[in-house]
C-alpha atoms as a PDB file:
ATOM      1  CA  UNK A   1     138.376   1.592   2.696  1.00  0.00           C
ATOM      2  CA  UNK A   2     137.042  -1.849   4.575  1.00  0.00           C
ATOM      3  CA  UNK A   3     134.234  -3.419   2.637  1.00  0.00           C
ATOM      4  CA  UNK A   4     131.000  -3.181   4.819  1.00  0.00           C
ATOM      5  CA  UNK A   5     128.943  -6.304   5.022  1.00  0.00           C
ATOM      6  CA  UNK A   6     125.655  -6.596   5.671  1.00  0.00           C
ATOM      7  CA  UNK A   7     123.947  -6.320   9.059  1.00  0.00           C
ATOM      8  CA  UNK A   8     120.831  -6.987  10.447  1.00  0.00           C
ATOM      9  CA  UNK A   9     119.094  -6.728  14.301  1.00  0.00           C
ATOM     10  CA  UNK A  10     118.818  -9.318  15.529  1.00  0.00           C
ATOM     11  CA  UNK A  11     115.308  -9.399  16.873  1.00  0.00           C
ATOM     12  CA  UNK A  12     114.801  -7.974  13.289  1.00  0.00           C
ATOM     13  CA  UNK A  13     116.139 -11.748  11.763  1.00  0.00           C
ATOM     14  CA  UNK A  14     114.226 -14.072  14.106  1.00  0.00           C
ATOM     15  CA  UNK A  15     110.903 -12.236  13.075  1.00  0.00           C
ATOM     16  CA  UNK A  16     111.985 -12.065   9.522  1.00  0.00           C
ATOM     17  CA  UNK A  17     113.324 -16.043   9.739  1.00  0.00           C
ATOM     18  CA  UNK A  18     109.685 -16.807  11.135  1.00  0.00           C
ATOM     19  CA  UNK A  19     111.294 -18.140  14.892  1.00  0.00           C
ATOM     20  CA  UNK A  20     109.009 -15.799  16.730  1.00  0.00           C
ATOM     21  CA  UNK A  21     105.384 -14.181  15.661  1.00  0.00           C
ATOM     22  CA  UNK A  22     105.980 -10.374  16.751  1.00  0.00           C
ATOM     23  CA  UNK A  23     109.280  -8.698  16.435  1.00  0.00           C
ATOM     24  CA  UNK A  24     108.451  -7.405  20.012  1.00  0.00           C
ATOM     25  CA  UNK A  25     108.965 -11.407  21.515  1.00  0.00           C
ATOM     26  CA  UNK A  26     111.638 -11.781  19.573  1.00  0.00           C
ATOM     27  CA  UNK A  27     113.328  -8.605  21.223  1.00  0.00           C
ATOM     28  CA  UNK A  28     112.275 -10.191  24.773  1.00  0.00           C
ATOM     29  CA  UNK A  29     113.657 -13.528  24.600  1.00  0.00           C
ATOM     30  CA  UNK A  30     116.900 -11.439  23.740  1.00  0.00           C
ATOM     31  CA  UNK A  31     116.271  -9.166  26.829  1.00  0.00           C
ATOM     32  CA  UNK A  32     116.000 -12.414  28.696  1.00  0.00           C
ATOM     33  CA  UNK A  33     118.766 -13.546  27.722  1.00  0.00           C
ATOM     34  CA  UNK A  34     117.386 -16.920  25.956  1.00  0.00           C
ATOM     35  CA  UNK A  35     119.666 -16.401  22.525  1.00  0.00           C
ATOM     36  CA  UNK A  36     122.921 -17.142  22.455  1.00  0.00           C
ATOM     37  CA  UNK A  37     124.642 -15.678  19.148  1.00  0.00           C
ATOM     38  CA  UNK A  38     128.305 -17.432  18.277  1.00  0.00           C
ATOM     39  CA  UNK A  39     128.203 -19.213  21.907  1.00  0.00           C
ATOM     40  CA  UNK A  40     127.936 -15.761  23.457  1.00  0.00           C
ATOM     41  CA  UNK A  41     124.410 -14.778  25.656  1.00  0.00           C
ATOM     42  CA  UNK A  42     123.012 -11.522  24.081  1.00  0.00           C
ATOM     43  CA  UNK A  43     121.195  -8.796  25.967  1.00  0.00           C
ATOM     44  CA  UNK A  44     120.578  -6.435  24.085  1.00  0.00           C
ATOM     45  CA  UNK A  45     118.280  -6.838  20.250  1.00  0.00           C
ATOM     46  CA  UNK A  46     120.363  -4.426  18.428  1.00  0.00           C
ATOM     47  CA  UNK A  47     123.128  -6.854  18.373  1.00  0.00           C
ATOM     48  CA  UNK A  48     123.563  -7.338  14.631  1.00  0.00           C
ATOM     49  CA  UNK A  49     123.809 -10.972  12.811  1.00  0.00           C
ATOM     50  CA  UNK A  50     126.052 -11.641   9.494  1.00  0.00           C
ATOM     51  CA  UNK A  51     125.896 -14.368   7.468  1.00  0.00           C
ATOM     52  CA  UNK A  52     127.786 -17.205   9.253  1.00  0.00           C
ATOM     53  CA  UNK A  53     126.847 -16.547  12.454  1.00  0.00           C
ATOM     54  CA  UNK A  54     125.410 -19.926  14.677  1.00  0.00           C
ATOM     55  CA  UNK A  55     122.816 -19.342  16.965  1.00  0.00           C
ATOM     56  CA  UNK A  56     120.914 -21.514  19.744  1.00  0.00           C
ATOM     57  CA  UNK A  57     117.666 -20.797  21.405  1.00  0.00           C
ATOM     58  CA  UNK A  58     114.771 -23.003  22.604  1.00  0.00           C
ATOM     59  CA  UNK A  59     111.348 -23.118  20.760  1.00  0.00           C
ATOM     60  CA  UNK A  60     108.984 -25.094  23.309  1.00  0.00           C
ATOM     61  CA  UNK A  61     111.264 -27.756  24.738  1.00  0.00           C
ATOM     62  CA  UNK A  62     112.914 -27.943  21.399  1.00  0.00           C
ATOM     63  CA  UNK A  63     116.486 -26.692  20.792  1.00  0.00           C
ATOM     64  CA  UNK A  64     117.190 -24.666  17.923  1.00  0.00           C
ATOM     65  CA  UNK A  65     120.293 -24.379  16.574  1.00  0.00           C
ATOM     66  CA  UNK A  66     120.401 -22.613  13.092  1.00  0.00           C
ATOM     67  CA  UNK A  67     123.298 -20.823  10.613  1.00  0.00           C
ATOM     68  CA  UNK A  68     122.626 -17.658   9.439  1.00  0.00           C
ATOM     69  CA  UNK A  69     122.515 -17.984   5.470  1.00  0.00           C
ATOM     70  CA  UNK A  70     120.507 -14.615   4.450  1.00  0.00           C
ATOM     71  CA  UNK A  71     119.355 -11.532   6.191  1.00  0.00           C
ATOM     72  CA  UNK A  72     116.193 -11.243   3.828  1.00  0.00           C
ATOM     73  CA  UNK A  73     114.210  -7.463   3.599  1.00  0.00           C
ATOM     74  CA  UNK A  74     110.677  -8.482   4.540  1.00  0.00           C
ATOM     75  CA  UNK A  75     109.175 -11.470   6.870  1.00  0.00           C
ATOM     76  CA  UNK A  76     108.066 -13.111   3.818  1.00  0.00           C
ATOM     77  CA  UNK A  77     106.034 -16.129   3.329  1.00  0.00           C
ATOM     78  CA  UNK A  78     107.679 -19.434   5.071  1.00  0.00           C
ATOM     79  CA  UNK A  79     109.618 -20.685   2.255  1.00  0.00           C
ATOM     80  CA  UNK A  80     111.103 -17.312   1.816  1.00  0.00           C
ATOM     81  CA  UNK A  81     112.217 -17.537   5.394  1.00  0.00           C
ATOM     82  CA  UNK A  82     113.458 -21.363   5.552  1.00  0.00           C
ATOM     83  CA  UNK A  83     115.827 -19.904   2.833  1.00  0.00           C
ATOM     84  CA  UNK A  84     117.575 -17.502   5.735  1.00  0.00           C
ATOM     85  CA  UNK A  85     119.438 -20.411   7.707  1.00  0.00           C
ATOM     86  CA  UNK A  86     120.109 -23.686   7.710  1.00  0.00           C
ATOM     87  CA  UNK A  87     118.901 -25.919  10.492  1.00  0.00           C
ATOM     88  CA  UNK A  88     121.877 -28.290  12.656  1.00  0.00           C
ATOM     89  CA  UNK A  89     119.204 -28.636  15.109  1.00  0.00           C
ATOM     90  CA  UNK A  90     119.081 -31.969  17.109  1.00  0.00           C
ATOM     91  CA  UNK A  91     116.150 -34.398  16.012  1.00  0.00           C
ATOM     92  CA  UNK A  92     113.154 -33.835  18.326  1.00  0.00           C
ATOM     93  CA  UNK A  93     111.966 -36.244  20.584  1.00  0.00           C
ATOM     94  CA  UNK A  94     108.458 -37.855  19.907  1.00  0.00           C
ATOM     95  CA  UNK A  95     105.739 -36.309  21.960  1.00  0.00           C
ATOM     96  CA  UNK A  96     105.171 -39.333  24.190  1.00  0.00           C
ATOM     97  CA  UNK A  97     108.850 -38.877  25.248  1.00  0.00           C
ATOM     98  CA  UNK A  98     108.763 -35.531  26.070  1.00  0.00           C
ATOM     99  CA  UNK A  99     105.589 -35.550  28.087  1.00  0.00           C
ATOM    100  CA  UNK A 100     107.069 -38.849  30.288  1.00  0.00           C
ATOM    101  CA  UNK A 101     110.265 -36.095  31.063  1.00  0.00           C
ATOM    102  CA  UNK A 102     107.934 -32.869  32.129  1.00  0.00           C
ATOM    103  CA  UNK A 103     106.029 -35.672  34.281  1.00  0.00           C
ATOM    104  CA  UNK A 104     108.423 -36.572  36.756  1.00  0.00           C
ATOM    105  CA  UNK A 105     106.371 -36.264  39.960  1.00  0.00           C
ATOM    106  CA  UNK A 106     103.963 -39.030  41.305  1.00  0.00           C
ATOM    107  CA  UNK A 107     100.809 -36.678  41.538  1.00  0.00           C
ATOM    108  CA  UNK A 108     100.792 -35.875  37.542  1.00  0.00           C
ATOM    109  CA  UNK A 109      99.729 -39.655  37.526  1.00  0.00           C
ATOM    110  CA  UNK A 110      96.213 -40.295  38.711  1.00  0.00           C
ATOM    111  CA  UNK A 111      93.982 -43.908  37.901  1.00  0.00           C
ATOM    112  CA  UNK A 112      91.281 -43.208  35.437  1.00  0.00           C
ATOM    113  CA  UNK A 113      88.062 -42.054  37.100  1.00  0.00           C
ATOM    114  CA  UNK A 114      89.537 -40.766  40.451  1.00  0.00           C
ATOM    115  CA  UNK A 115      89.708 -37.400  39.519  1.00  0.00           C
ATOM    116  CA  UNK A 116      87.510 -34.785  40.648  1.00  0.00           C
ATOM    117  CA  UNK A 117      83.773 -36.220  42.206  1.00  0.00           C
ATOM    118  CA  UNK A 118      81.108 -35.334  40.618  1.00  0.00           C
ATOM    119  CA  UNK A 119      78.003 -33.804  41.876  1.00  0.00           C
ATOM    120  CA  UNK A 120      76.136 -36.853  42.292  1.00  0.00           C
ATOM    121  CA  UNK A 121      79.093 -38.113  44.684  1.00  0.00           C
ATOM    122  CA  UNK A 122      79.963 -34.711  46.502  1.00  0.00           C
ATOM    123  CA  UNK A 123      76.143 -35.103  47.698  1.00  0.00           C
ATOM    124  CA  UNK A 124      76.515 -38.782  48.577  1.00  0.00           C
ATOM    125  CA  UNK A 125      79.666 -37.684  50.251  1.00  0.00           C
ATOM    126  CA  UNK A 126      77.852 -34.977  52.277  1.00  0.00           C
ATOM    127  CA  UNK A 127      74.960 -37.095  53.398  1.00  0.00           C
ATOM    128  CA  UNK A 128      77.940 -39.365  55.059  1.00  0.00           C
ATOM    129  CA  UNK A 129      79.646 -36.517  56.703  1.00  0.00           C
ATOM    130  CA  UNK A 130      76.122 -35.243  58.298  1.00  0.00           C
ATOM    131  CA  UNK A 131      76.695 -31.845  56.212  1.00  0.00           C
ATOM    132  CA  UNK A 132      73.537 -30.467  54.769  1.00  0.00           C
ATOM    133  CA  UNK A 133      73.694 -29.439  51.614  1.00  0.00           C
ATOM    134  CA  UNK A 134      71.959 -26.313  52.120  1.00  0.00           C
ATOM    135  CA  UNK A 135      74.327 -23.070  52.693  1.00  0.00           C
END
């Protein structure tokens, strides 16, 4: 008889590992195809995890990439759950970084004070145009 190891879901481990907040998102992002287990995409959140297997997802704009260590019984408190993997997860980049990368387009800049006018100047700007202010 084969020796059976021990198995887990896999939306089951991210909720119990703490990556996700409801076992219902974690079954989602595997719907959506946003975990990749052992370099493969999974679709479905019965796939099962072992110990050893590598998996990659994004948290934010942060890549995770964690080894499965434990398979744990309950979504315990966080220590509990750092104890499930081990993180080989690239160093994140400092906020100021990040934000300069999502900002790529010239109208996410604007000069201080030339955002939107505020009452005082809509009304100045409507006594130019003729308007009255009266609808």
């Amino acid at each position: 008889m084969k020796e059976q190891t021990e198995k887990l879901r896999i939306d089951k481990w991210l909720w119990h590992a703490r990556f996700y907040k409801t076992r219902s998102l974690a079954s989602k992002a595997c719907q959506a195809r946003h975990i990749v287990l052992n370099g493969q995409s999974v679709s479905k959140s019965s796939v099962a995890v072992v110990p050893g297997d590598r998996l990659q997802f994004f948290q934010g704009t942060h890549l995770r990439v964690v080894e499965v260590v434990g398979l744990g019984e309950r979504r315990g408190p966080a220590p509990e759950a750092q104890a499930l993997y081990i993180d080989h997860s690239p160093p994140r980049l400092p906020k100021k970084e990040v934000a300069s990368d999502i900002r790529t387009a010239p109208i996410a800049e604007r000069d201080a004070g030339a955002g939107r006018p505020t009452k005082a100047e809509r009304r100045a700007t409507d006594r130019l145009r003729g308007e009255d202010g009266d609808a």
